[in-house]
Protein backbone atom coordinates (compact mmCIF):
# COMPACT_ATOMS: atom_id res chain seq x y z
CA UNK A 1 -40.18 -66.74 12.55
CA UNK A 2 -40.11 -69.15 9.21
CA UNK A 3 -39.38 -66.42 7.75
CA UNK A 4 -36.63 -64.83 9.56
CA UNK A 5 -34.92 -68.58 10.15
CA UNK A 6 -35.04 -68.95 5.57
CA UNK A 7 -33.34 -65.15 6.04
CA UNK A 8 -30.57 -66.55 8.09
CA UNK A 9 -30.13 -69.91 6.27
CA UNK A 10 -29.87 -67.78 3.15
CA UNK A 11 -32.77 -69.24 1.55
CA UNK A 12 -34.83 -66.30 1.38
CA UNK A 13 -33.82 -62.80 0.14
CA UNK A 14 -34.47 -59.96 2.09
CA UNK A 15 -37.17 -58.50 0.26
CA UNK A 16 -38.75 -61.94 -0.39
CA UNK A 17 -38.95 -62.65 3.34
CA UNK A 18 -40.17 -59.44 4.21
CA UNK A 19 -43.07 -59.82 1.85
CA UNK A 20 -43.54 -63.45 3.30
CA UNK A 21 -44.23 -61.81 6.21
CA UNK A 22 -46.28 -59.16 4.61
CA UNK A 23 -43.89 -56.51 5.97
CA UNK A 24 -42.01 -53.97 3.95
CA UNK A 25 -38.17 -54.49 3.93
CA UNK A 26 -37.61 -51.67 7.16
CA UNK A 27 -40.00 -53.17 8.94
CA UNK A 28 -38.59 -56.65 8.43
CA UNK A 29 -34.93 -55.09 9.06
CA UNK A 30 -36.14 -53.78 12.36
CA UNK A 31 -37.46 -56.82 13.38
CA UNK A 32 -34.30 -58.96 12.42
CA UNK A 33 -32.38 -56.46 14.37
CA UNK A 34 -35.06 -56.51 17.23
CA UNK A 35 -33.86 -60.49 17.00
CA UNK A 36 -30.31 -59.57 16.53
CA UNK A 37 -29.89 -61.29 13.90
CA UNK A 38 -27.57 -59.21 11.13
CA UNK A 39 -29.07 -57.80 7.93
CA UNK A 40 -25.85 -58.60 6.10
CA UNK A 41 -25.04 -62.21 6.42
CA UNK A 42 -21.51 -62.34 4.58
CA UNK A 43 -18.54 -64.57 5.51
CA UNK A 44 -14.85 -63.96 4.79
CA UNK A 45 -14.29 -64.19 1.35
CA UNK A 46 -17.17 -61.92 0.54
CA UNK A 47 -15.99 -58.90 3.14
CA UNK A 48 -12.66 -59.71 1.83
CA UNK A 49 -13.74 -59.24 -2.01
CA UNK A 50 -16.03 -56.03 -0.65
CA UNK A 51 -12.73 -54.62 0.98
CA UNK A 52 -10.31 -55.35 -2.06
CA UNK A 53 -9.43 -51.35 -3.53
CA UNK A 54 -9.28 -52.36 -7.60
């Protein structure tokens, strides 16, 4: 669960808390969704730069 909570809080990468938890990253990705708590973790400026067609 430290894990998953330094995932959220953007403290810990993906792959650095899935190997925190000794998972690989699906396995960590399956549980965050089992938690439903998203994978991608970006606010509106970021979807908004994501979305812009250049």
């Amino acid at each position: 669960m430290l894990a998953v909570k330094l995932f959220e809080l953007r403290r810990l990468s993906l792959g650095k808390a899935a190997a925190f938890c000794s998972m690989n990253k699906p396995q960590f990705m399956y549980e965050l969704g089992r938690l439903q708590i998203p994978v991608i973790n970006l606010d509106d400026d970021q979807i908004a730069d994501e979305l812009r067609d250049d």
